[in-house]
Each structure stands twice: as structure tokens, then as C-alpha cells.
N, C-alpha and C. Protein backbone atom coordinates (compact mmCIF):
# COMPACT_ATOMS: atom_id res chain seq x y z
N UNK A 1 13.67 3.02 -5.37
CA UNK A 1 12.38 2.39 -5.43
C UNK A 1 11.49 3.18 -6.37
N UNK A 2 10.47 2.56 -6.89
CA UNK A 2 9.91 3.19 -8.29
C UNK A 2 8.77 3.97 -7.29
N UNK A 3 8.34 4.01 -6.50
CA UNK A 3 7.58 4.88 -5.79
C UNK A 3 8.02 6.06 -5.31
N UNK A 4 9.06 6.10 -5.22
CA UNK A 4 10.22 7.71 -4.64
C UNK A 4 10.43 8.18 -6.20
N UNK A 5 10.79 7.60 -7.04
CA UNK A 5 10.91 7.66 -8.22
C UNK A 5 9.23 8.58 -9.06
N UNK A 6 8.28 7.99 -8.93
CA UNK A 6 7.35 8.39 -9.18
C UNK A 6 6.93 9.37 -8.15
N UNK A 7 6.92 10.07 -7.32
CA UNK A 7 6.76 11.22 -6.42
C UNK A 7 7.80 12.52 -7.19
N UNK A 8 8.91 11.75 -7.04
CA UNK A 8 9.65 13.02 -8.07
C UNK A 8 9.00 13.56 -9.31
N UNK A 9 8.88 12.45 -9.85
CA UNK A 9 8.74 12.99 -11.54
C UNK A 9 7.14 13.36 -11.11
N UNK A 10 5.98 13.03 -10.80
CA UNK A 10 4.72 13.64 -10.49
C UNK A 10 4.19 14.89 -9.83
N UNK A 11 5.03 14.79 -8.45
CA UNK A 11 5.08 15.96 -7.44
C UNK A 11 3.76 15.75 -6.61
N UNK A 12 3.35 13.91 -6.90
CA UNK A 12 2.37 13.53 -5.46
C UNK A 12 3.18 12.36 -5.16
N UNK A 13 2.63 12.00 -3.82
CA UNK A 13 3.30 10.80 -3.03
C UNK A 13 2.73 9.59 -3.62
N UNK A 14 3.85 8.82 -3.83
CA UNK A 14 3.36 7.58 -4.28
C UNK A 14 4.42 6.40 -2.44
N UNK A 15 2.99 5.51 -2.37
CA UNK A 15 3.29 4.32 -1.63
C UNK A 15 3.40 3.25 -2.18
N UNK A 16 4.40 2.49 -1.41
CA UNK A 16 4.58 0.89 -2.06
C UNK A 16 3.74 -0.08 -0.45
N UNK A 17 2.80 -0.84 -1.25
CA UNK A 17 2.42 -1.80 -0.15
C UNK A 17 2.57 -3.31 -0.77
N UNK A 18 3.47 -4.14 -0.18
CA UNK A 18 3.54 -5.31 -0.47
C UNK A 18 2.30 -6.27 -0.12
N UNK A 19 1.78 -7.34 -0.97
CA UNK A 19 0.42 -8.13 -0.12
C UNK A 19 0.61 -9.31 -0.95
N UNK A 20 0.65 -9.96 -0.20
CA UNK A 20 1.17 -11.36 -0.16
C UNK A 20 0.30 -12.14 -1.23
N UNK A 21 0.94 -13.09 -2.26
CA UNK A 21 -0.63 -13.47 -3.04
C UNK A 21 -1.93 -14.18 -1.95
N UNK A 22 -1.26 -15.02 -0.91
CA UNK A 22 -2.00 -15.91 -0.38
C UNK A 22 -2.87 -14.86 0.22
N UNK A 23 -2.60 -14.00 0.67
CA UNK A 23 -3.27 -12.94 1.72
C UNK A 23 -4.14 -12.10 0.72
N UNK A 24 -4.40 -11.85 -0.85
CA UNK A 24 -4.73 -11.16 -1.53
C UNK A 24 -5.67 -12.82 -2.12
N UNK A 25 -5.62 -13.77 -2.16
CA UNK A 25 -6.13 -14.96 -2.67
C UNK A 25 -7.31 -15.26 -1.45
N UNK A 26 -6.70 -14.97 -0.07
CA UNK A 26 -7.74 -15.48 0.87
C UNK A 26 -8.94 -14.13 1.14
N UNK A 27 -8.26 -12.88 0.82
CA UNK A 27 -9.34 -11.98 1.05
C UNK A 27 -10.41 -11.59 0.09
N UNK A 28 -10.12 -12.01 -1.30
CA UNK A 28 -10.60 -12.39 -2.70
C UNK A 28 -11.05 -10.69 -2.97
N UNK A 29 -10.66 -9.53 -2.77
CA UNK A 29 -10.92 -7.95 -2.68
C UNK A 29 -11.84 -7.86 -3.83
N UNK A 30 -12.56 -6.77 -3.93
CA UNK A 30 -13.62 -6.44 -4.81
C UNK A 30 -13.10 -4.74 -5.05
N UNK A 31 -12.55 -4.30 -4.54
CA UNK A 31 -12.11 -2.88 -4.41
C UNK A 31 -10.46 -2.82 -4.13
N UNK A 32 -10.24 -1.15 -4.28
CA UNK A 32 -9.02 -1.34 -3.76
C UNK A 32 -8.60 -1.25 -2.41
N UNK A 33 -9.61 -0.61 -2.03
CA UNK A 33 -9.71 -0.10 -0.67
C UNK A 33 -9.62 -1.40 0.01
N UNK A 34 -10.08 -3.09 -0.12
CA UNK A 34 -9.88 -4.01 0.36
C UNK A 34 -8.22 -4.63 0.48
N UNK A 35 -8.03 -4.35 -0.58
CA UNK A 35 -6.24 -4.60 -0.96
C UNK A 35 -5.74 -3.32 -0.16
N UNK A 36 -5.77 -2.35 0.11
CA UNK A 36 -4.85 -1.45 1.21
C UNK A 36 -5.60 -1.62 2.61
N UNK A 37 -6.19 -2.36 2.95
CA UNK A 37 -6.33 -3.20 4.52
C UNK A 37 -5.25 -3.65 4.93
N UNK A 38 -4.30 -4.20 3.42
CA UNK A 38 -3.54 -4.61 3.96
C UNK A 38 -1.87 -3.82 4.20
N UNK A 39 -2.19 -2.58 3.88
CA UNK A 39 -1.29 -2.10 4.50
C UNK A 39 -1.35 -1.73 6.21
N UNK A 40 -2.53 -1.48 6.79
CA UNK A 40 -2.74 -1.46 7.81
C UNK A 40 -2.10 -2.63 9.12
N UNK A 41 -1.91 -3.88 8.37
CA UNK A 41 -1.19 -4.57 9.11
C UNK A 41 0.20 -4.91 8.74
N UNK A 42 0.92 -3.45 8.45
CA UNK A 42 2.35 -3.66 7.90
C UNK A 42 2.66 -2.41 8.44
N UNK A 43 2.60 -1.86 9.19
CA UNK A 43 2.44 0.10 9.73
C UNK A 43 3.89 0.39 9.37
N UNK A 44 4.98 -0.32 9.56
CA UNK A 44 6.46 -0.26 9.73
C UNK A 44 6.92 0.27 8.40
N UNK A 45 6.36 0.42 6.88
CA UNK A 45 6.30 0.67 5.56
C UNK A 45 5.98 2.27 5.95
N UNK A 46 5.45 2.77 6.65
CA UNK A 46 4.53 3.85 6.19
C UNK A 46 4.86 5.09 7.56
N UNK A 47 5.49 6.02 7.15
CA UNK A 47 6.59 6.93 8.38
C UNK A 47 5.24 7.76 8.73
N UNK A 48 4.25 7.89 8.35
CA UNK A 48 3.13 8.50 9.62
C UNK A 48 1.80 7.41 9.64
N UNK A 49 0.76 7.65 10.30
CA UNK A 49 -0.43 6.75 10.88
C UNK A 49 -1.16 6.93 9.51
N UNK A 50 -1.40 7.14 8.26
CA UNK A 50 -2.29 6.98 7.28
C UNK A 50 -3.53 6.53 7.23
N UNK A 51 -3.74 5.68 7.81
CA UNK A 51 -4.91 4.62 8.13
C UNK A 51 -5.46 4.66 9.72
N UNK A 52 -5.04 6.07 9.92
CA UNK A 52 -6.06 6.95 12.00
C UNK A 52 -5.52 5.48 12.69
């Protein structure tokens, strides 16, 4: 995966969060911080609590 991939070659963590267009179309985000909400309802991606 290009995110394990990019942690190597950088030596910071990179995450992959998938977001659905419809779910990125209905929340219409202004930030990014609106688009990683939606990792919060995917927890199963992400091996510790990131988001408390």
C-alpha cells in the first residue's frame, strides 16, 4: 500500500482513509479536518484510537 510505502521512504506515518464520493458529496467539506470525520466512522482502518 502506498501509505506503508510512504512511511518508509519519509520516516513519518502516513494513513490511508477511504470516503466514499457520496459521503464526501453529501458533507460538501470546507477543510480537511471535515474529510477525516470520516475516518472516525471506519475505526477498523486505524490499529490505535487516533480520533480520543
Amino acid at each position: 500500500m502506498w501509505a506503508a510505502r510512504a512511511t518508509e521512504l519519509t520516516g513519518k506515518e502516513w494513513r490511508y482513509v477511504k470516503v466514499l464520493q457520496t459521503n464526501f458529496n453529501s458533507l460538501q467539506p470546507t477543510t480537511f479536518e471535515d474529510c477525516a470525520h470520516f475516518g472516525t466512522l471506519q475505526p477498523s482502518l486505524f490499529d490505535d484510537d487516533m480520533y480520543g
